[in-house]
N, C-alpha and C. Protein backbone atom coordinates (compact mmCIF):
# COMPACT_ATOMS: atom_id res chain seq x y z
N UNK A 1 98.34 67.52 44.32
CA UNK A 1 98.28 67.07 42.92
C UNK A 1 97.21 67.88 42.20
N UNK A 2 97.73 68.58 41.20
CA UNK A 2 96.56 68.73 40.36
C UNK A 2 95.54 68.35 39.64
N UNK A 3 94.09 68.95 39.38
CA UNK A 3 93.32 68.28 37.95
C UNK A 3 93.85 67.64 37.29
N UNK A 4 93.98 66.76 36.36
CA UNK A 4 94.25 66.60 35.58
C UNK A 4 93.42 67.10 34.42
N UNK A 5 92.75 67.65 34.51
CA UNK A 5 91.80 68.23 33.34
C UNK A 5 92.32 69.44 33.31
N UNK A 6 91.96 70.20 33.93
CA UNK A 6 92.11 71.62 34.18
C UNK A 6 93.49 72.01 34.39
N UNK A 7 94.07 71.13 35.46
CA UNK A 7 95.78 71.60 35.91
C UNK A 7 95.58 72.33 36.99
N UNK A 8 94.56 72.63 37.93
CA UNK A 8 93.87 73.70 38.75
C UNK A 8 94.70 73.07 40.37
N UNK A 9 95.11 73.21 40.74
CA UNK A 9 95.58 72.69 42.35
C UNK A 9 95.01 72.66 43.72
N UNK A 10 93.95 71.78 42.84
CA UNK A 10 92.84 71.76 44.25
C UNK A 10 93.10 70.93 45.28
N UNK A 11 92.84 70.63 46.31
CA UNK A 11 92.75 70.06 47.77
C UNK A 11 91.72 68.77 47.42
N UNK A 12 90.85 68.66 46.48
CA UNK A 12 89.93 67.68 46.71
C UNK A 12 89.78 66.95 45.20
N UNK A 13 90.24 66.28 44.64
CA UNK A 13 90.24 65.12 43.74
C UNK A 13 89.41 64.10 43.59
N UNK A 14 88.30 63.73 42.56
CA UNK A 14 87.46 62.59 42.50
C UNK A 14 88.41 61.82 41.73
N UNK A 15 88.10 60.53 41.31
CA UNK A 15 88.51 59.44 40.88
C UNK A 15 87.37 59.08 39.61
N UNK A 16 87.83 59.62 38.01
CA UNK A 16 86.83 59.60 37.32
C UNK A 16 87.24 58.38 36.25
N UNK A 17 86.38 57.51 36.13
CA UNK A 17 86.95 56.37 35.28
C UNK A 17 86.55 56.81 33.52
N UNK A 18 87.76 56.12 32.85
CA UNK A 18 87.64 56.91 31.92
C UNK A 18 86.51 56.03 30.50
N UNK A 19 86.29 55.01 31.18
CA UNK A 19 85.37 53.79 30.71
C UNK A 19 84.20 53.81 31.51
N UNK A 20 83.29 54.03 31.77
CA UNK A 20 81.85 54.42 32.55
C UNK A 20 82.14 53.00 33.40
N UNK A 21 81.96 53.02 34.81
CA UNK A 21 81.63 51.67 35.14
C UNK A 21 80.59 51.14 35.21
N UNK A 22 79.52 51.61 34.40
CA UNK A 22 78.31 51.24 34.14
C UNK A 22 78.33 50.42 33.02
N UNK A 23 79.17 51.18 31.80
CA UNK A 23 79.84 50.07 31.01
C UNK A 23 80.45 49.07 30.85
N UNK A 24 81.30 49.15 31.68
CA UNK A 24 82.23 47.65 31.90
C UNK A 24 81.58 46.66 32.68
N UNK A 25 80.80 47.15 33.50
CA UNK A 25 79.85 46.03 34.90
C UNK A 25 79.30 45.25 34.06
N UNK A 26 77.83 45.78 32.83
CA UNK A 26 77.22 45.66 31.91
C UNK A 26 78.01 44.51 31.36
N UNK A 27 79.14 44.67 30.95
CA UNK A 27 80.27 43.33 29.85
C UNK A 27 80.88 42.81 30.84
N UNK A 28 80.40 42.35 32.43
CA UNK A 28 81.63 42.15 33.51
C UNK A 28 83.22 42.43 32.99
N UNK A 29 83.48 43.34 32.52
CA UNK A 29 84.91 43.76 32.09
C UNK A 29 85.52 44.23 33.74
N UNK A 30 87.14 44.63 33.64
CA UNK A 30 87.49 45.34 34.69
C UNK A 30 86.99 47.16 34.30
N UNK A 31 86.96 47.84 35.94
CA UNK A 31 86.83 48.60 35.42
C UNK A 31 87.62 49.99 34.80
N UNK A 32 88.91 49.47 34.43
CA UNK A 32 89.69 50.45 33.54
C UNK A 32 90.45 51.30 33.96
N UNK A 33 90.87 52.29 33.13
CA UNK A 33 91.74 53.36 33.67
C UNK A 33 91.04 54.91 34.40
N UNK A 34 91.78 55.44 35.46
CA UNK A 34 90.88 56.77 35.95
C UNK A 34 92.15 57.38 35.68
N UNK A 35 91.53 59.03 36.09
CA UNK A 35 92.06 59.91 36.35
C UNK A 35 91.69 60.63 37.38
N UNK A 36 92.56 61.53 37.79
CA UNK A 36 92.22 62.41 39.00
C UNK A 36 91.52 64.11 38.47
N UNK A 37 90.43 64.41 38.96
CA UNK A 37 89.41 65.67 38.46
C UNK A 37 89.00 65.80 39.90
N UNK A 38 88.88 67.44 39.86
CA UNK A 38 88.34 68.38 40.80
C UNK A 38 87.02 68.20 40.31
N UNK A 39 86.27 68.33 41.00
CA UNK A 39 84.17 68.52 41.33
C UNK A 39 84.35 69.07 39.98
N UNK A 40 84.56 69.86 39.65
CA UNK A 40 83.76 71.02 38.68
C UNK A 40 84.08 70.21 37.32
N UNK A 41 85.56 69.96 37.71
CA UNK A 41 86.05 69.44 35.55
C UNK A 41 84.45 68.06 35.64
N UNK A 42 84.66 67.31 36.56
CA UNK A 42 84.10 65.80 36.57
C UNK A 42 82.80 66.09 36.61
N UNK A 43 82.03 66.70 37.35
CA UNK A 43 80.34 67.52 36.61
C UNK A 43 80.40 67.49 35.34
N UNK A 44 80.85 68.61 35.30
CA UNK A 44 80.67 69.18 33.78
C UNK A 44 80.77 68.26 32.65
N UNK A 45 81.96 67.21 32.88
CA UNK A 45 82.13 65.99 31.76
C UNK A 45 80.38 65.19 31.96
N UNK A 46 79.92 64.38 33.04
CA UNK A 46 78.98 64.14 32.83
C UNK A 46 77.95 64.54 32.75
N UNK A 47 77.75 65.87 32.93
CA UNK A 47 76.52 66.98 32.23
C UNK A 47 76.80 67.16 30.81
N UNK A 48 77.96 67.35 30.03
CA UNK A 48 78.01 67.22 28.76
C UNK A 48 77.74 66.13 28.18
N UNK A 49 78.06 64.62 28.63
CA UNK A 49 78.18 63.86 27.98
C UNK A 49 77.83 62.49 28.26
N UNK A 50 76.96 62.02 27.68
CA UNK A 50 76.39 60.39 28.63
C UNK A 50 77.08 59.19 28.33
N UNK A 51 77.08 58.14 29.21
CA UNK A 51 77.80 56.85 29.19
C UNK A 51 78.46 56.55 28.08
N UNK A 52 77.64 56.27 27.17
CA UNK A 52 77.98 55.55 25.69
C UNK A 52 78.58 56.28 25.18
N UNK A 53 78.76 57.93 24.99
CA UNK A 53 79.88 58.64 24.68
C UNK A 53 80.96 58.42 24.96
N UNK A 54 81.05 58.51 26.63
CA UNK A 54 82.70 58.56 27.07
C UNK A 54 82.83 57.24 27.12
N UNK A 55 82.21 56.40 26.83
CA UNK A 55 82.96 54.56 26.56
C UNK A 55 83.36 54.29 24.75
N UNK A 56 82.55 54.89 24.29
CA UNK A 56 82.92 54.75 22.77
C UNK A 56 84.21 55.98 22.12
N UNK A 57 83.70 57.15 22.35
CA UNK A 57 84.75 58.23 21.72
C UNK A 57 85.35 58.98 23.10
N UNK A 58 85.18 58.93 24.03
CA UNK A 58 85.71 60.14 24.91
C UNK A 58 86.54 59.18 26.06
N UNK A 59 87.09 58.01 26.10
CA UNK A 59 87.89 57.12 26.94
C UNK A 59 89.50 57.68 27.14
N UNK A 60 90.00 58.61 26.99
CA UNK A 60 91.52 58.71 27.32
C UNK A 60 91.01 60.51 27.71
N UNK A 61 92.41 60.56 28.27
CA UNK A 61 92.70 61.98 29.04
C UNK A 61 92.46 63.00 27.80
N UNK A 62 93.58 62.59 26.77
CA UNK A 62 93.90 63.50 24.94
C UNK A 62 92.15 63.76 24.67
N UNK A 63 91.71 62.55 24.50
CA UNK A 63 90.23 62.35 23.97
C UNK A 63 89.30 64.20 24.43
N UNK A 64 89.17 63.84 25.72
CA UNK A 64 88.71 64.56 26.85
C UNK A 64 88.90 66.04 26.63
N UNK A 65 90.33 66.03 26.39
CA UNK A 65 91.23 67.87 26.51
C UNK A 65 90.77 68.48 25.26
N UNK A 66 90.57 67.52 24.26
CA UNK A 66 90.30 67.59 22.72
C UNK A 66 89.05 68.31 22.11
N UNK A 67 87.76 68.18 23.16
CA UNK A 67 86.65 67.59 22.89
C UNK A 67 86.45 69.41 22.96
N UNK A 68 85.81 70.01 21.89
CA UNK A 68 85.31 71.25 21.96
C UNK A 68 84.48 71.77 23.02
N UNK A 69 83.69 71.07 23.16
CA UNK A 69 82.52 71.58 24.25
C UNK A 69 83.79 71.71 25.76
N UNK A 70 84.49 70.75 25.71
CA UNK A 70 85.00 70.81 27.26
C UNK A 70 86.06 71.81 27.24
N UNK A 71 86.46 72.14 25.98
CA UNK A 71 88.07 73.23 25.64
C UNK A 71 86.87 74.84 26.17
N UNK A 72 85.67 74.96 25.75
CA UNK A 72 85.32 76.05 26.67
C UNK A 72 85.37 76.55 28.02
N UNK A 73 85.02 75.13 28.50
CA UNK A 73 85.16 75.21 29.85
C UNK A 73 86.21 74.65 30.25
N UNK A 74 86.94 74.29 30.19
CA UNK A 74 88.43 74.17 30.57
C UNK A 74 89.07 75.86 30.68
N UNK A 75 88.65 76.27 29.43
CA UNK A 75 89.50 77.86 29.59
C UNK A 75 88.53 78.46 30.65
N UNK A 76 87.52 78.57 30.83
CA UNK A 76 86.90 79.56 32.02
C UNK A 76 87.52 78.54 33.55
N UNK A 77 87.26 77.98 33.28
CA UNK A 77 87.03 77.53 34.92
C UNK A 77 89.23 77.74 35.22
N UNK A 78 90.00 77.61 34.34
CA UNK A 78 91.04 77.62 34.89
C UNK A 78 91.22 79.12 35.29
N UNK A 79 90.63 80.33 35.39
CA UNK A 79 90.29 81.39 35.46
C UNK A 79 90.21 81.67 36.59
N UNK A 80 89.15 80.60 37.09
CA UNK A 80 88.13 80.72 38.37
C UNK A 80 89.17 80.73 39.74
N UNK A 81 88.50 81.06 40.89
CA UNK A 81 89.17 81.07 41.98
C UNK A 81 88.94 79.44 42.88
N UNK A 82 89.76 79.13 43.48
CA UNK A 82 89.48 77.44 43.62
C UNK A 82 88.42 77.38 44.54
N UNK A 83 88.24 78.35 45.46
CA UNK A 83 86.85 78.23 46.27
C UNK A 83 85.62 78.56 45.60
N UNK A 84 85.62 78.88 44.49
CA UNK A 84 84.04 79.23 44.13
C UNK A 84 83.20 77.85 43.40
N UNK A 85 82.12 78.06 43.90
CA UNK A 85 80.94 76.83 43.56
C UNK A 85 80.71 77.17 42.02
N UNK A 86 80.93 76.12 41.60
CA UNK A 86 80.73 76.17 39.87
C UNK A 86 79.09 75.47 39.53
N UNK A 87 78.35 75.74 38.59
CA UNK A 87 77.37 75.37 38.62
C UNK A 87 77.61 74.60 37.08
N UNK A 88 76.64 73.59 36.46
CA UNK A 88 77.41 73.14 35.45
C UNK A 88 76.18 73.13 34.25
N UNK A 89 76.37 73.61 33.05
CA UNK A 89 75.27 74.21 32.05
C UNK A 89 75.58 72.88 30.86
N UNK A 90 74.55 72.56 29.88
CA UNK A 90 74.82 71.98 28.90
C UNK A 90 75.16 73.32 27.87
């Protein structure tokens, strides 16, 4: 299965919730919908962007693909070769 961020066909998939579960614990809410992200897309989202972001404006997949800062790196890293160690910059 691929990224879903990237589309990249990696071997190793995190489980990234698209509601912080730091957020929802906080409101005992459930904790929401995920998606499936390779290491590098799922860094980089939380090196760009802290809790209260991705619970207020950045909660859906569209949101995410949308978001300028991540459309940079979305285009490089789909570039990249799937074995190389990505390091992740603000």
């Amino acid at each position: 299965m691929p990224c879903q961020l990237c589309d990249r066909a990696v071997a190793d998939l995190t489980e990234h919730h698209l509601i912080p579960k730091q957020y929802t614990k906080r409101r005992n809410q459930e904790p929401g919908a995920t998606v499936l992200l390779c290491h590098p897309c799922h860094k980089q989202i939380h090196t760009l962007f802290d809790n209260q972001r991705l619970a207020r404006e950045l909660n859906t997949l569209e949101q995410l693909q949308a978001e300028p800062q991540l459309q940079k790196f979305l285009g490089w890293i789909r570039k990249q070769r799937l074995d190389k160690r990505v390091r992740s910059y603000r």
